[in-house]
Protein backbone atom coordinates (compact mmCIF):
# COMPACT_ATOMS: atom_id res chain seq x y z
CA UNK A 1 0.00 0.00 0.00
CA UNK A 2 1.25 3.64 -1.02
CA UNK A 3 1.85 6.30 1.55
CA UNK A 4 -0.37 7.98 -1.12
CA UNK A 5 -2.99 5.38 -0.44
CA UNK A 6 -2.66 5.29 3.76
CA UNK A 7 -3.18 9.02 3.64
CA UNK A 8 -6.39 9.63 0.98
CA UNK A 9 -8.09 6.64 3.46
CA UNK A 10 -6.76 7.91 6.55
CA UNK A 11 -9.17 11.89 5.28
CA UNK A 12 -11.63 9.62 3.61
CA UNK A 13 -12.71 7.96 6.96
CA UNK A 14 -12.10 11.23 8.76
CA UNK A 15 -14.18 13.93 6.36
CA UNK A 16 -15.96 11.58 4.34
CA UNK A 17 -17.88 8.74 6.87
CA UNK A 18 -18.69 11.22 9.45
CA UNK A 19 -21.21 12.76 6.79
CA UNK A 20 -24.23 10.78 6.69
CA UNK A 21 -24.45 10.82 10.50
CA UNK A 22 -24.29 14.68 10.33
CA UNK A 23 -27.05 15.33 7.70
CA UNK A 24 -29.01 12.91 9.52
CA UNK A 25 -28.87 15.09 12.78
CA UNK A 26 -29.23 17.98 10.68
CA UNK A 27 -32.14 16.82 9.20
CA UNK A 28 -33.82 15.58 11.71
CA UNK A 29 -33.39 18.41 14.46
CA UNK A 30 -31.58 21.02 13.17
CA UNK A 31 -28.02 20.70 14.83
CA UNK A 32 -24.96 22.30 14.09
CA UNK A 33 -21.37 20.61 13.40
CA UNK A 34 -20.29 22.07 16.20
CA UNK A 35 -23.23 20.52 18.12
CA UNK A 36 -22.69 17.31 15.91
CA UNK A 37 -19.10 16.90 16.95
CA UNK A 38 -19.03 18.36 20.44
CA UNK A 39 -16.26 19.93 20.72
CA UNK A 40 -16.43 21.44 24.24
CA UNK A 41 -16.61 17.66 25.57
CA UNK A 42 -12.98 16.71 24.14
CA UNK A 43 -10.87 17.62 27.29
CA UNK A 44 -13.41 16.26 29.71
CA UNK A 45 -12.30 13.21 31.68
CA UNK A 46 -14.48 11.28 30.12
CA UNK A 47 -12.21 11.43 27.38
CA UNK A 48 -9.23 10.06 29.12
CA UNK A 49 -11.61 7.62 30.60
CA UNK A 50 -12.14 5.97 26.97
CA UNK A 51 -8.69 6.17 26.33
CA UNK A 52 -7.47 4.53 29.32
CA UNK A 53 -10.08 1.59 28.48
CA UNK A 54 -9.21 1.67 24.71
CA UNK A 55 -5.30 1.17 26.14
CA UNK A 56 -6.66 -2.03 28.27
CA UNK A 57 -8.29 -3.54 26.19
CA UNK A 58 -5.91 -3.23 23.32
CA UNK A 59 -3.59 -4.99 25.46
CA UNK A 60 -5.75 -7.42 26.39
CA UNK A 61 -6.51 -7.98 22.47
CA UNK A 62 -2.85 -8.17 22.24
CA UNK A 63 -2.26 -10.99 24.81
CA UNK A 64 -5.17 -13.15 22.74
CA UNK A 65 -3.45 -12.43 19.25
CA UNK A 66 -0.60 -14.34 20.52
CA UNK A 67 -2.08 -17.32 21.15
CA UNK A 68 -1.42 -20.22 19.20
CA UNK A 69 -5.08 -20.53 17.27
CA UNK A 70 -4.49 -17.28 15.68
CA UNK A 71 -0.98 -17.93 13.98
CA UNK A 72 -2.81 -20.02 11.26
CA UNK A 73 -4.80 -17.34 10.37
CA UNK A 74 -4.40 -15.67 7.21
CA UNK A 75 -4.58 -12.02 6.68
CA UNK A 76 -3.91 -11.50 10.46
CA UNK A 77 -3.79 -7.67 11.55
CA UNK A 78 -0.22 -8.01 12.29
CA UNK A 79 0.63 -8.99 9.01
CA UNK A 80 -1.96 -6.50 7.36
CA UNK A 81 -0.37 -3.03 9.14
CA UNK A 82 3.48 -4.69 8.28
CA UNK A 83 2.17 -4.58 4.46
CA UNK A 84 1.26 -1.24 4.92
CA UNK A 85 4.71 0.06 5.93
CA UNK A 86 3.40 3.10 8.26
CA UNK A 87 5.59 4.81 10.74
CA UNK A 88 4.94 6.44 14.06
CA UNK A 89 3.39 9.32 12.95
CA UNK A 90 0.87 7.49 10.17
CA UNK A 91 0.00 5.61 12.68
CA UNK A 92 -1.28 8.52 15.07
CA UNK A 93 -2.92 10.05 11.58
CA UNK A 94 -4.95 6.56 11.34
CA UNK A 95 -5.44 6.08 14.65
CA UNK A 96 -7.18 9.87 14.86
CA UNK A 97 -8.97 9.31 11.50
CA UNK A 98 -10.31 5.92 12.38
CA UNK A 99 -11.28 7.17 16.13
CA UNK A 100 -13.16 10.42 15.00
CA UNK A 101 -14.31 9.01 11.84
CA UNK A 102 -15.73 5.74 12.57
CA UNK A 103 -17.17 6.81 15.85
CA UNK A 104 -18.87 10.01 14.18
CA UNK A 105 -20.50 7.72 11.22
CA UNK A 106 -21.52 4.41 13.71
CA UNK A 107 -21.97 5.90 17.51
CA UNK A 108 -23.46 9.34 16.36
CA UNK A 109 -24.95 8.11 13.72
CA UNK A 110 -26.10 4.68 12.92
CA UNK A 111 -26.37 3.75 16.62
CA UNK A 112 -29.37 6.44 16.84
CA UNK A 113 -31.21 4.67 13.78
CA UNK A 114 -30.11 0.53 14.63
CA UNK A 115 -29.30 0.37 18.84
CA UNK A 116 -26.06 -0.65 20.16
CA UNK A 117 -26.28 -4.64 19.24
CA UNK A 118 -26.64 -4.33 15.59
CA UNK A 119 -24.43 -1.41 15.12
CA UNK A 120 -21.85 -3.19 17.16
CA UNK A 121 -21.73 -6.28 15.11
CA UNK A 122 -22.44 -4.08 11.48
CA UNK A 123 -19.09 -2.37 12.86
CA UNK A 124 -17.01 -5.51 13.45
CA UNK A 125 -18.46 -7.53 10.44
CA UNK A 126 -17.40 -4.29 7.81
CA UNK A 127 -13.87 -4.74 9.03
CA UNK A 128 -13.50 -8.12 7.91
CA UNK A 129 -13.60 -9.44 11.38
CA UNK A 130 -16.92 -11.52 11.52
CA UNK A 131 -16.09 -14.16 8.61
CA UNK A 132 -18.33 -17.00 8.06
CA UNK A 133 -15.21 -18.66 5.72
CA UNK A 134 -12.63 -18.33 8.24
CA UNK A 135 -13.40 -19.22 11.89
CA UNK A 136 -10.11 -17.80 13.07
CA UNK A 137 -11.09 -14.33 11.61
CA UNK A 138 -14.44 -14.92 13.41
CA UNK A 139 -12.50 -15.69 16.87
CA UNK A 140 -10.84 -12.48 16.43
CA UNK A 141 -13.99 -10.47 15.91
CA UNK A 142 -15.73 -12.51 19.05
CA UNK A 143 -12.69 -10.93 21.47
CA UNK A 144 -13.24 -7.17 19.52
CA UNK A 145 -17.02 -7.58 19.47
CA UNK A 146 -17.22 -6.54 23.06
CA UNK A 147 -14.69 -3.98 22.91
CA UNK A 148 -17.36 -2.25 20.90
CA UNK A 149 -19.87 -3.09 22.93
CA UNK A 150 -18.67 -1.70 25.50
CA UNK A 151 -17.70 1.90 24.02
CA UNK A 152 -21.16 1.95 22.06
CA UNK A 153 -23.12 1.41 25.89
CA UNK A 154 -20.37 4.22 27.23
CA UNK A 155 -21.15 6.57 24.01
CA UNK A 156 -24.93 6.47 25.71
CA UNK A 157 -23.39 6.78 29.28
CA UNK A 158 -19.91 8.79 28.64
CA UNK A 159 -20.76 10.36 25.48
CA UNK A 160 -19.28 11.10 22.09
CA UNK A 161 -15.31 11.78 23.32
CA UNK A 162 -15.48 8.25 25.30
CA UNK A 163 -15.86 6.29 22.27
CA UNK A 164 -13.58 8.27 20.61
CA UNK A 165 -10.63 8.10 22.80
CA UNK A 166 -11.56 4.21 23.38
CA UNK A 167 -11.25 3.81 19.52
CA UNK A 168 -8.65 6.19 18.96
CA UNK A 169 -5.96 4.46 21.87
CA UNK A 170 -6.47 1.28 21.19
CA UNK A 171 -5.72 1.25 17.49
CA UNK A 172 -2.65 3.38 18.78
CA UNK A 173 -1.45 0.82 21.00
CA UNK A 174 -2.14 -1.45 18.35
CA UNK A 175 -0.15 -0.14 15.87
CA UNK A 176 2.79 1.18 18.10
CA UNK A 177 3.12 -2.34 19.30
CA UNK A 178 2.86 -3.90 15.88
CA UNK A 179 5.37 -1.59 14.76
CA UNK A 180 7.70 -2.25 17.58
CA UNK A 181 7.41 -5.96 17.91
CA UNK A 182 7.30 -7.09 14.10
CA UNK A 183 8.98 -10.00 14.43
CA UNK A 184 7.26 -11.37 17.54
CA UNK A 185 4.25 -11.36 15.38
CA UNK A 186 5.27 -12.08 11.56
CA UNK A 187 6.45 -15.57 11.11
């Protein structure tokens, strides 16, 4: 993959997915982008509270990936960010564009129309992780699944900036680690 390429997806899932959730809202009660995005909720510690969790948990996803069932499987996510070559810094600019993005477009917006549950497993099934040819990939997507769960019930309790810090650190740690440790993972 192109540095090219990392960086038109990275502002694709950043500008473009957050869209349909916002015309939505706008639509349907007349909200603002500010309101839509909330900015006066980023430095709250709610924030720090999601990133704290998306930090556990993506360790706690780590410690599973090593296990033995998942070295058999093909197209594993350490193998998937190694293709794609990204350094420290691409991997904060994904990290923020998949947090802000993806949260904007599922938690602000298709969570309102389809609850938590489906939402949840729409959002881990799109990423490849819920595949009914590959019950490894499944596996994978059974240990994320509640991951989401849990930041699409704290988006209700915690609000917008939870799920985005939860989202946002634990692709970081994910990265940073898989960047670090290549050869722990890559056989």
């Amino acid at each position: 993959m192109s540095k090219r390429s990392i960086y038109i997806i990275g502002f694709i899932t950043l500008i473009l997915f957050p869209i349909p959730a916002y015309l939505y809202w706008f639509w349907q009660e007349g909200i603002t982008l500010k309101e839509f995005i909330r900015w006066e909720e980023i430095w709250k510690a709610e924030t720090v509270f999601g990133m704290v969790f998306g930090v556990i948990y993506a360790f706690f996803a780590l410690l599973f990936m090593g296990a033995p069932v998942f070295r058999k499987m093909p197209n594993r996510v350490e193998n998937l960010v190694r293709r794609m070559n990204i350094n420290i810094f691409e991997a904060v600019f994904l990290s923020i564009c998949a947090g802000v993005g993806e949260e904007l477009l599922f938690r602000a917006g298709l969570q309102q129309l389809f609850g938590v549950w489906i939402t949840s497993i729409l959002f881990v099934a799109i990423h490849g992780y819920l595949n009914p040819f590959n019950w490894r990939m499944s596996l994978y997507g059974l240990l994320v699944l509640p991951f989401i769960l849990l930041i699409s019930f704290g988006y209700n309790t915690f609000g917008l900036w939870f799920s985005i810090g939860a989202h946002f650190s634990y692709d970081l740690i994910l990265f940073l680690t898989i960047l670090n440790e290549k050869d722990k993972f890559i056989e």
